[in-house]
C-alpha atoms as a PDB file:
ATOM      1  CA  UNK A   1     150.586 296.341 -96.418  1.00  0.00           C
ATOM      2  CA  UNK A   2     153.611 295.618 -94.201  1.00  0.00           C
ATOM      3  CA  UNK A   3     155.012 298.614 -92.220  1.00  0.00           C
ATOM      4  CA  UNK A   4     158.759 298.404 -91.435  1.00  0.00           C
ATOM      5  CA  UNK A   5     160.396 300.853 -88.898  1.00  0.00           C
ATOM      6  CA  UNK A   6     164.006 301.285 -90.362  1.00  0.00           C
ATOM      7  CA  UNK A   7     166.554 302.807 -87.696  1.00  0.00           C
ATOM      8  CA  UNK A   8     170.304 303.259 -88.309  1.00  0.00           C
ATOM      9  CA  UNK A   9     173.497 305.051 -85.580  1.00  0.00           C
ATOM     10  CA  UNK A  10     171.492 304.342 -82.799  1.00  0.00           C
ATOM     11  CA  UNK A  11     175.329 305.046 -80.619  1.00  0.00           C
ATOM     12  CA  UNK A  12     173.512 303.386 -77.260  1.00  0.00           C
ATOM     13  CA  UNK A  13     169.751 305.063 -77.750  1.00  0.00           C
ATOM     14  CA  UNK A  14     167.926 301.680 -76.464  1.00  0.00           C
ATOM     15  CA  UNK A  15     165.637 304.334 -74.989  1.00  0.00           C
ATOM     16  CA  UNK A  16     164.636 306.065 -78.267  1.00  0.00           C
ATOM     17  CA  UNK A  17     164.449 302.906 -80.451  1.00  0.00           C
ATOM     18  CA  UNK A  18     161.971 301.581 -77.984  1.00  0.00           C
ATOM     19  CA  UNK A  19     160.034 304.528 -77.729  1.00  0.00           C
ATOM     20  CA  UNK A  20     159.475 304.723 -81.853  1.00  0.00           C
ATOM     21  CA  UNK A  21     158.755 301.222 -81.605  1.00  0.00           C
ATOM     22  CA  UNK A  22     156.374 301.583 -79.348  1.00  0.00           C
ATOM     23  CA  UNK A  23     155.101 304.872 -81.171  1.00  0.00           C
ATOM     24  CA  UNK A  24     154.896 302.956 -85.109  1.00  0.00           C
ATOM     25  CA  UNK A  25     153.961 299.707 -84.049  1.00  0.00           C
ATOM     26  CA  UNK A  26     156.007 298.000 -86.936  1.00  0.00           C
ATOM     27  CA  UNK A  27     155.593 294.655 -88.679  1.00  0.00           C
ATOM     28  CA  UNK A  28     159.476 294.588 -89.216  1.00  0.00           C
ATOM     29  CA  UNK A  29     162.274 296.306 -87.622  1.00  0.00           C
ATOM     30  CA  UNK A  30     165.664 297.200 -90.012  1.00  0.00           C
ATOM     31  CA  UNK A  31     168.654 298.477 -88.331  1.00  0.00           C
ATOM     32  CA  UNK A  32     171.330 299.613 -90.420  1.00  0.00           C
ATOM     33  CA  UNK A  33     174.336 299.095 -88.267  1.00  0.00           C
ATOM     34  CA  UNK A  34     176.529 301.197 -86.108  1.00  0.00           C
ATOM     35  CA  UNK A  35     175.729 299.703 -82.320  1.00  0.00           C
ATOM     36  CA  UNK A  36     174.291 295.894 -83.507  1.00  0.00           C
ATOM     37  CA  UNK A  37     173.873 295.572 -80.196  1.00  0.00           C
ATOM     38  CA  UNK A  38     171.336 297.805 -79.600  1.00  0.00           C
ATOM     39  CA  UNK A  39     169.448 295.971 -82.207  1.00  0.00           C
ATOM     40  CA  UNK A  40     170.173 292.638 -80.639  1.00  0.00           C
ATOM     41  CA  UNK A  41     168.916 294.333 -77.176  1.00  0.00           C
ATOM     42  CA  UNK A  42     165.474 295.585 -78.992  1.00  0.00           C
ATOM     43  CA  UNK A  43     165.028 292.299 -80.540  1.00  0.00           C
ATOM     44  CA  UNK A  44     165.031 290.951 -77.177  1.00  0.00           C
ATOM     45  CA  UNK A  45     162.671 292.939 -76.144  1.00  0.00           C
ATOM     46  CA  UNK A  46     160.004 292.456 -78.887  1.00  0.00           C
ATOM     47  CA  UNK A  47     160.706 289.033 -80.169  1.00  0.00           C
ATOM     48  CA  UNK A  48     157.168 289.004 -82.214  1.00  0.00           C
ATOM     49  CA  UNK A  49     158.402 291.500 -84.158  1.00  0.00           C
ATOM     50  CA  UNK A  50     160.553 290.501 -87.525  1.00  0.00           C
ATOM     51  CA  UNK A  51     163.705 292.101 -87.691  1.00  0.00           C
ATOM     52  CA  UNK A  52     166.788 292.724 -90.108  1.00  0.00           C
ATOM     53  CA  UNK A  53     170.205 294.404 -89.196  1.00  0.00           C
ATOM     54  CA  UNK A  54     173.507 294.868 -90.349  1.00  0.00           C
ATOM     55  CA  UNK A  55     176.892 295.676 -88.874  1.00  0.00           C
ATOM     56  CA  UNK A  56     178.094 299.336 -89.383  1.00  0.00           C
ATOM     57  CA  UNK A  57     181.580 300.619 -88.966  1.00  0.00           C
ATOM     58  CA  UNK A  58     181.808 300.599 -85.029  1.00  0.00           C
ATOM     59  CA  UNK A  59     180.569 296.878 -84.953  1.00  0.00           C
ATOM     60  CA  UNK A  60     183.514 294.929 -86.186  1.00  0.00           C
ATOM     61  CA  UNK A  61     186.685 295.877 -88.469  1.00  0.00           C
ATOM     62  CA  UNK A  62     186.557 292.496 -90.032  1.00  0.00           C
ATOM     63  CA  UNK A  63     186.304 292.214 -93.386  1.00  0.00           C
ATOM     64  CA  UNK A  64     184.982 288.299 -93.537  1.00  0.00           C
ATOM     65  CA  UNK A  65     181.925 289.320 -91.801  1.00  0.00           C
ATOM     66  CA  UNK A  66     178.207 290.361 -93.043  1.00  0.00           C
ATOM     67  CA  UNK A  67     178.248 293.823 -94.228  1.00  0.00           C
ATOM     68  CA  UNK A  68     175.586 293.370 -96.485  1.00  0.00           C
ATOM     69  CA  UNK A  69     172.261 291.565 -96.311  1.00  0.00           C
ATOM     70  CA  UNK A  70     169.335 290.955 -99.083  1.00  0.00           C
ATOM     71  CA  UNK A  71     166.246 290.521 -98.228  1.00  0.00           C
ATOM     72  CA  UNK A  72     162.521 290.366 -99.662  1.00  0.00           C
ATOM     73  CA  UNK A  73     159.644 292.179 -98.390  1.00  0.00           C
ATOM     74  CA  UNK A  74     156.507 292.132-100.183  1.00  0.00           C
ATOM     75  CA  UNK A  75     158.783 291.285-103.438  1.00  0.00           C
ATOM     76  CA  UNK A  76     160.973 294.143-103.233  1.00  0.00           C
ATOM     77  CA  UNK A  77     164.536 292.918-103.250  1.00  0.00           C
ATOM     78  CA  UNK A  78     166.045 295.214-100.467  1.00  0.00           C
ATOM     79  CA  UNK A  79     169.878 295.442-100.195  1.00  0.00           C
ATOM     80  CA  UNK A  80     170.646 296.546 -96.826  1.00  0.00           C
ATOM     81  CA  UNK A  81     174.039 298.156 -95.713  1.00  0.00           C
ATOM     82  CA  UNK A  82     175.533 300.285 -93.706  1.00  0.00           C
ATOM     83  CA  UNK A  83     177.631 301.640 -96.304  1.00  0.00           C
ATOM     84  CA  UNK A  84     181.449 302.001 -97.354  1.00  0.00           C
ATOM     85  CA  UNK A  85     182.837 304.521 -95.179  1.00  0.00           C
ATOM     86  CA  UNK A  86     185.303 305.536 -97.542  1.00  0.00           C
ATOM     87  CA  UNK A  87     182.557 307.004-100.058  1.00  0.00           C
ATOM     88  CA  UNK A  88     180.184 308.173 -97.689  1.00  0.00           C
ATOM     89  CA  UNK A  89     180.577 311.585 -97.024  1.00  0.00           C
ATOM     90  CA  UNK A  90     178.549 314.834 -98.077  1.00  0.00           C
ATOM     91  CA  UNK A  91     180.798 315.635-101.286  1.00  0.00           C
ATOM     92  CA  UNK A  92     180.688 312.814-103.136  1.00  0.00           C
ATOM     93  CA  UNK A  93     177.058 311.487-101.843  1.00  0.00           C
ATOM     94  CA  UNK A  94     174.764 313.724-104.134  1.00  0.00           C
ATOM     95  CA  UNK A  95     177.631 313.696-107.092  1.00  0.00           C
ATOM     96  CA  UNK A  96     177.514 309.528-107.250  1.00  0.00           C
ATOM     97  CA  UNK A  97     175.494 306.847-105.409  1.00  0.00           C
ATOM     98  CA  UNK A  98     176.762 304.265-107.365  1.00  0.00           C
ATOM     99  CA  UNK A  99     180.422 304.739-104.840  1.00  0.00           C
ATOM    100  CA  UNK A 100     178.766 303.858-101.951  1.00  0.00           C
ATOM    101  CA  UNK A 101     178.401 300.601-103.100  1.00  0.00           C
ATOM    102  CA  UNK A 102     180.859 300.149-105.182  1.00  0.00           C
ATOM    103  CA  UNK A 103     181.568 299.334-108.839  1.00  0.00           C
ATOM    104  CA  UNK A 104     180.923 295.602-108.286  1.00  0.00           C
ATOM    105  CA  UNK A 105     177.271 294.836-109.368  1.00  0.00           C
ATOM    106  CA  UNK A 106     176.375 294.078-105.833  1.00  0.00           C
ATOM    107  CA  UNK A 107     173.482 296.116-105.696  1.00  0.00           C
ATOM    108  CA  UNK A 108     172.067 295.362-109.347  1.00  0.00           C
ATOM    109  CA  UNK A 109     169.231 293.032-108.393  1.00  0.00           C
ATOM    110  CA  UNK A 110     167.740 295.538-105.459  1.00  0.00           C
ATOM    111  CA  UNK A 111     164.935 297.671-105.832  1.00  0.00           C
ATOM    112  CA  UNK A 112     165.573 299.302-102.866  1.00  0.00           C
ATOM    113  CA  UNK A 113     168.892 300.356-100.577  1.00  0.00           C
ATOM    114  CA  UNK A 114     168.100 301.215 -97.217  1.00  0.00           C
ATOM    115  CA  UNK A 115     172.039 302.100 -95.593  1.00  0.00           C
ATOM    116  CA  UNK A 116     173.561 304.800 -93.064  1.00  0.00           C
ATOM    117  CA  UNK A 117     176.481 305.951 -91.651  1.00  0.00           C
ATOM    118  CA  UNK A 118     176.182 309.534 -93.269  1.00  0.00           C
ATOM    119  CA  UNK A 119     173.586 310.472 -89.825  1.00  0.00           C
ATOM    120  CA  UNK A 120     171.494 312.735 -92.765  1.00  0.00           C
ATOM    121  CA  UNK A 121     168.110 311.716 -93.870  1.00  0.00           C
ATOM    122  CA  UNK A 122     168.173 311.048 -97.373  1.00  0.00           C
ATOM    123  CA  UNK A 123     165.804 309.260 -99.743  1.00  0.00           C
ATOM    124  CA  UNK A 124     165.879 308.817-103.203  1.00  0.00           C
ATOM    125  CA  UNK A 125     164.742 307.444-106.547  1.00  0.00           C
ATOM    126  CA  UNK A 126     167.576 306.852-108.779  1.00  0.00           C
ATOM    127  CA  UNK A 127     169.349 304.143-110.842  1.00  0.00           C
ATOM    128  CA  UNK A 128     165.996 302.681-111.009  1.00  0.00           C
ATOM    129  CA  UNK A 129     165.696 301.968-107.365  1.00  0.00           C
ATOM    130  CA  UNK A 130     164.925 303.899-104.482  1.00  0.00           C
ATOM    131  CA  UNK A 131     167.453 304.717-102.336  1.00  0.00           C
ATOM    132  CA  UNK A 132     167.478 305.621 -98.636  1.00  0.00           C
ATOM    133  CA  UNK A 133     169.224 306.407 -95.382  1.00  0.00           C
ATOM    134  CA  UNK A 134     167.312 307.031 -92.359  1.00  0.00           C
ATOM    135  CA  UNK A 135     169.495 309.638 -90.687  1.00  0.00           C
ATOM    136  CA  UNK A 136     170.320 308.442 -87.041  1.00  0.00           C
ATOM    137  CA  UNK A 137     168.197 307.571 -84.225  1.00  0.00           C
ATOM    138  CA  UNK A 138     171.234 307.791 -81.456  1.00  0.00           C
ATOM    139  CA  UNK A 139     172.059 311.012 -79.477  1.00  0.00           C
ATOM    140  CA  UNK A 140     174.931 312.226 -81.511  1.00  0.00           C
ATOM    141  CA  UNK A 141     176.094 312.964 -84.903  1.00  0.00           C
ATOM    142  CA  UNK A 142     178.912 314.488 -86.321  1.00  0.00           C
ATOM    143  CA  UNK A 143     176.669 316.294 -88.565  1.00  0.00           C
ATOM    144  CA  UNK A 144     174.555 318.484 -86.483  1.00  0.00           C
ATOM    145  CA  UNK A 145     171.484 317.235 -87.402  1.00  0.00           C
ATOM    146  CA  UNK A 146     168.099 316.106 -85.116  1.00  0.00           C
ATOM    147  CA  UNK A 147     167.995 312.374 -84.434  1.00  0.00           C
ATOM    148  CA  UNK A 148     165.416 310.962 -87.409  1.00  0.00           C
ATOM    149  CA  UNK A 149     164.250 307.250 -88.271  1.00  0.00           C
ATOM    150  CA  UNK A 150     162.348 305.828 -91.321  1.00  0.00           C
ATOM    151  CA  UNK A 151     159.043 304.600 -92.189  1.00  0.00           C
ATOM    152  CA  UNK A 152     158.184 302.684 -94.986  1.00  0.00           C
ATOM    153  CA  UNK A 153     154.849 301.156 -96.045  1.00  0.00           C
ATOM    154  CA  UNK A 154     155.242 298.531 -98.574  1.00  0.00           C
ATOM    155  CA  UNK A 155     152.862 296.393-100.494  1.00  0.00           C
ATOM    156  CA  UNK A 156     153.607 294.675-103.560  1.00  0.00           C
ATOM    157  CA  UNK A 157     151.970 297.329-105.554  1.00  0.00           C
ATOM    158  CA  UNK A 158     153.447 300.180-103.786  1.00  0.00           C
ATOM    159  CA  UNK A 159     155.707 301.760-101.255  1.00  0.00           C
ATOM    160  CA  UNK A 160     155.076 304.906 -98.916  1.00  0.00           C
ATOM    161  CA  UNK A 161     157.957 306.475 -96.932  1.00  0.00           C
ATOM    162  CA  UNK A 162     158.272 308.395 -94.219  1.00  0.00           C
ATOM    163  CA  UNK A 163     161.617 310.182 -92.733  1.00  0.00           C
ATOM    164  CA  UNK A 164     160.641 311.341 -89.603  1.00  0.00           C
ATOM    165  CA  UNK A 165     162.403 314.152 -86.957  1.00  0.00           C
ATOM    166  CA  UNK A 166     162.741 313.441 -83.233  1.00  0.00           C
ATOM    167  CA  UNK A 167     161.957 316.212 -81.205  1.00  0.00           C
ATOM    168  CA  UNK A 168     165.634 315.896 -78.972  1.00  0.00           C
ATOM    169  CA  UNK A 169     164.717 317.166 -75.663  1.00  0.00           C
END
Protein backbone atom coordinates (compact mmCIF):
# COMPACT_ATOMS: atom_id res chain seq x y z
CA UNK A 1 0.00 0.00 0.00
CA UNK A 2 1.33 3.37 -1.20
CA UNK A 3 0.38 6.43 0.95
CA UNK A 4 0.19 9.74 -0.97
CA UNK A 5 -0.05 13.13 0.93
CA UNK A 6 -2.23 15.30 -1.50
CA UNK A 7 -1.98 19.20 -0.69
CA UNK A 8 -3.60 21.95 -2.80
CA UNK A 9 -3.64 26.47 -2.14
CA UNK A 10 -0.73 26.19 -0.22
CA UNK A 11 -0.58 30.60 -0.93
CA UNK A 12 3.33 30.51 0.51
CA UNK A 13 2.76 27.78 3.57
CA UNK A 14 6.36 26.05 2.89
CA UNK A 15 6.17 25.83 6.68
CA UNK A 16 2.94 23.76 6.93
CA UNK A 17 3.56 21.50 3.88
CA UNK A 18 6.78 20.51 5.51
CA UNK A 19 5.45 19.98 8.75
CA UNK A 20 2.54 17.36 7.32
CA UNK A 21 5.23 15.90 5.45
CA UNK A 22 7.14 15.36 8.08
CA UNK A 23 3.96 14.33 10.22
CA UNK A 24 2.52 11.47 7.23
CA UNK A 25 5.66 10.36 6.03
CA UNK A 26 4.28 9.90 2.38
CA UNK A 27 5.39 7.65 -0.47
CA UNK A 28 4.13 10.40 -2.97
CA UNK A 29 3.44 13.97 -2.66
CA UNK A 30 0.35 15.60 -5.07
CA UNK A 31 -0.03 19.24 -5.14
CA UNK A 32 -2.90 20.54 -6.84
CA UNK A 33 -1.75 23.92 -7.92
CA UNK A 34 -2.16 27.44 -6.75
CA UNK A 35 1.70 28.43 -5.58
CA UNK A 36 3.75 25.54 -7.91
CA UNK A 37 6.40 26.91 -6.38
CA UNK A 38 5.93 25.89 -3.14
CA UNK A 39 5.77 22.46 -4.51
CA UNK A 40 8.93 22.90 -6.48
CA UNK A 41 10.54 24.29 -3.03
CA UNK A 42 9.24 20.96 -1.04
CA UNK A 43 10.45 18.81 -3.74
CA UNK A 44 13.72 20.24 -3.13
CA UNK A 45 13.68 19.53 0.05
CA UNK A 46 12.71 15.80 -0.02
CA UNK A 47 13.93 14.65 -3.34
CA UNK A 48 13.35 10.75 -2.28
CA UNK A 49 10.01 11.40 -2.16
CA UNK A 50 7.80 10.97 -5.61
CA UNK A 51 5.86 13.82 -6.39
CA UNK A 52 3.01 15.12 -8.82
CA UNK A 53 1.72 18.79 -9.20
CA UNK A 54 -0.19 20.90 -11.29
CA UNK A 55 -0.50 24.60 -11.99
CA UNK A 56 -3.59 26.34 -10.40
CA UNK A 57 -4.98 29.69 -11.32
CA UNK A 58 -2.25 32.00 -9.67
CA UNK A 59 0.58 29.98 -11.47
CA UNK A 60 0.32 31.06 -15.04
CA UNK A 61 -2.68 32.59 -17.24
CA UNK A 62 -1.49 30.65 -20.19
CA UNK A 63 -3.60 28.55 -21.78
CA UNK A 64 -0.78 26.28 -23.77
CA UNK A 65 0.49 25.11 -20.54
CA UNK A 66 -0.20 21.82 -18.27
CA UNK A 67 -3.36 22.22 -16.47
CA UNK A 68 -4.01 18.77 -16.30
CA UNK A 69 -1.89 15.72 -15.56
CA UNK A 70 -2.74 11.73 -15.57
CA UNK A 71 -1.11 9.64 -13.72
CA UNK A 72 -1.13 5.88 -12.36
CA UNK A 73 -0.76 4.84 -8.90
CA UNK A 74 -1.25 1.38 -7.97
CA UNK A 75 -3.52 1.16 -11.33
CA UNK A 76 -5.80 3.83 -10.53
CA UNK A 77 -5.84 6.26 -13.40
CA UNK A 78 -5.78 9.63 -11.42
CA UNK A 79 -6.65 12.87 -13.32
CA UNK A 80 -5.20 15.62 -11.47
CA UNK A 81 -6.30 19.37 -11.79
CA UNK A 82 -6.66 22.26 -10.27
CA UNK A 83 -9.90 22.89 -11.72
CA UNK A 84 -11.79 25.43 -14.13
CA UNK A 85 -12.27 28.44 -12.21
CA UNK A 86 -15.20 29.40 -13.99
CA UNK A 87 -17.30 26.30 -12.57
CA UNK A 88 -15.85 26.06 -9.34
CA UNK A 89 -17.75 27.73 -6.93
CA UNK A 90 -20.19 26.51 -4.04
CA UNK A 91 -23.52 26.77 -6.23
CA UNK A 92 -22.91 24.86 -8.94
CA UNK A 93 -20.25 22.31 -7.19
CA UNK A 94 -22.81 19.92 -5.40
CA UNK A 95 -25.56 20.56 -8.41
CA UNK A 96 -22.86 19.16 -11.26
CA UNK A 97 -19.29 17.79 -11.10
CA UNK A 98 -19.24 16.97 -14.48
CA UNK A 99 -18.65 21.36 -15.09
CA UNK A 100 -15.63 21.37 -13.43
CA UNK A 101 -14.17 19.50 -15.97
CA UNK A 102 -15.92 20.17 -18.63
CA UNK A 103 -18.12 18.51 -21.26
CA UNK A 104 -15.09 17.21 -23.20
CA UNK A 105 -14.47 13.52 -22.13
CA UNK A 106 -11.26 14.51 -20.53
CA UNK A 107 -11.83 12.91 -17.43
CA UNK A 108 -13.57 9.59 -18.80
CA UNK A 109 -10.66 7.20 -18.34
CA UNK A 110 -9.92 8.35 -14.44
CA UNK A 111 -10.94 6.56 -11.56
CA UNK A 112 -10.09 9.16 -9.45
CA UNK A 113 -9.97 13.32 -9.58
CA UNK A 114 -7.99 14.77 -7.00
CA UNK A 115 -8.37 19.01 -7.90
CA UNK A 116 -8.76 22.38 -5.77
CA UNK A 117 -9.23 25.78 -6.00
CA UNK A 118 -12.69 25.71 -4.12
CA UNK A 119 -10.27 25.81 -0.43
CA UNK A 120 -13.36 23.23 0.97
CA UNK A 121 -12.65 19.67 1.70
CA UNK A 122 -14.69 17.62 -0.40
CA UNK A 123 -14.60 13.95 -1.35
CA UNK A 124 -16.76 12.00 -3.27
CA UNK A 125 -17.93 8.88 -5.09
CA UNK A 126 -19.78 9.73 -8.13
CA UNK A 127 -19.84 9.21 -11.93
CA UNK A 128 -18.19 6.05 -11.10
CA UNK A 129 -15.07 7.59 -9.75
CA UNK A 130 -14.15 9.11 -6.68
CA UNK A 131 -13.78 12.51 -6.58
CA UNK A 132 -11.79 14.80 -4.29
CA UNK A 133 -10.43 18.17 -3.26
CA UNK A 134 -8.27 18.49 -0.36
CA UNK A 135 -9.35 21.88 0.94
CA UNK A 136 -6.18 24.16 1.32
CA UNK A 137 -3.11 23.77 3.22
CA UNK A 138 -2.03 27.73 2.90
CA UNK A 139 -2.98 30.39 5.54
CA UNK A 140 -5.91 31.90 3.80
CA UNK A 141 -9.07 31.19 2.10
CA UNK A 142 -11.76 33.08 0.89
CA UNK A 143 -14.01 30.63 2.37
CA UNK A 144 -13.51 30.74 6.03
CA UNK A 145 -12.59 27.46 6.50
CA UNK A 146 -9.42 25.70 8.70
CA UNK A 147 -6.42 24.90 6.52
CA UNK A 148 -6.96 20.84 5.66
CA UNK A 149 -4.80 18.37 3.40
CA UNK A 150 -5.55 14.80 2.12
CA UNK A 151 -4.55 11.37 2.76
CA UNK A 152 -5.04 8.61 0.66
CA UNK A 153 -3.97 4.97 1.04
CA UNK A 154 -4.09 3.13 -2.14
CA UNK A 155 -3.45 -0.41 -3.12
CA UNK A 156 -4.64 -1.99 -6.12
CA UNK A 157 -7.43 -3.59 -4.28
CA UNK A 158 -8.44 -0.63 -2.37
CA UNK A 159 -8.25 2.99 -1.42
CA UNK A 160 -8.55 4.68 2.16
CA UNK A 161 -8.89 8.49 2.50
CA UNK A 162 -8.34 10.77 4.87
CA UNK A 163 -9.28 14.73 4.86
CA UNK A 164 -7.62 16.00 7.64
CA UNK A 165 -8.05 19.65 9.77
CA UNK A 166 -5.04 21.73 10.79
CA UNK A 167 -5.27 23.03 14.06
CA UNK A 168 -4.36 27.04 12.76
CA UNK A 169 -2.66 28.49 15.67
Amino acid sequence: MKKALILSDSHKAVDRMRAVTEKENPGIIIHLGDHLSDAVKLKSEYPDIEMYYVLGNTDSQNDDEEWIKRVEICGWRILLTHGNPAFLNDSNLNEDLSEIFGKDGRCDDADIILFGHIHAPYLTYRYDKWIMCPGHIGRSSRYNVPPTYGVMKISTEKIHWKIIEIDDD
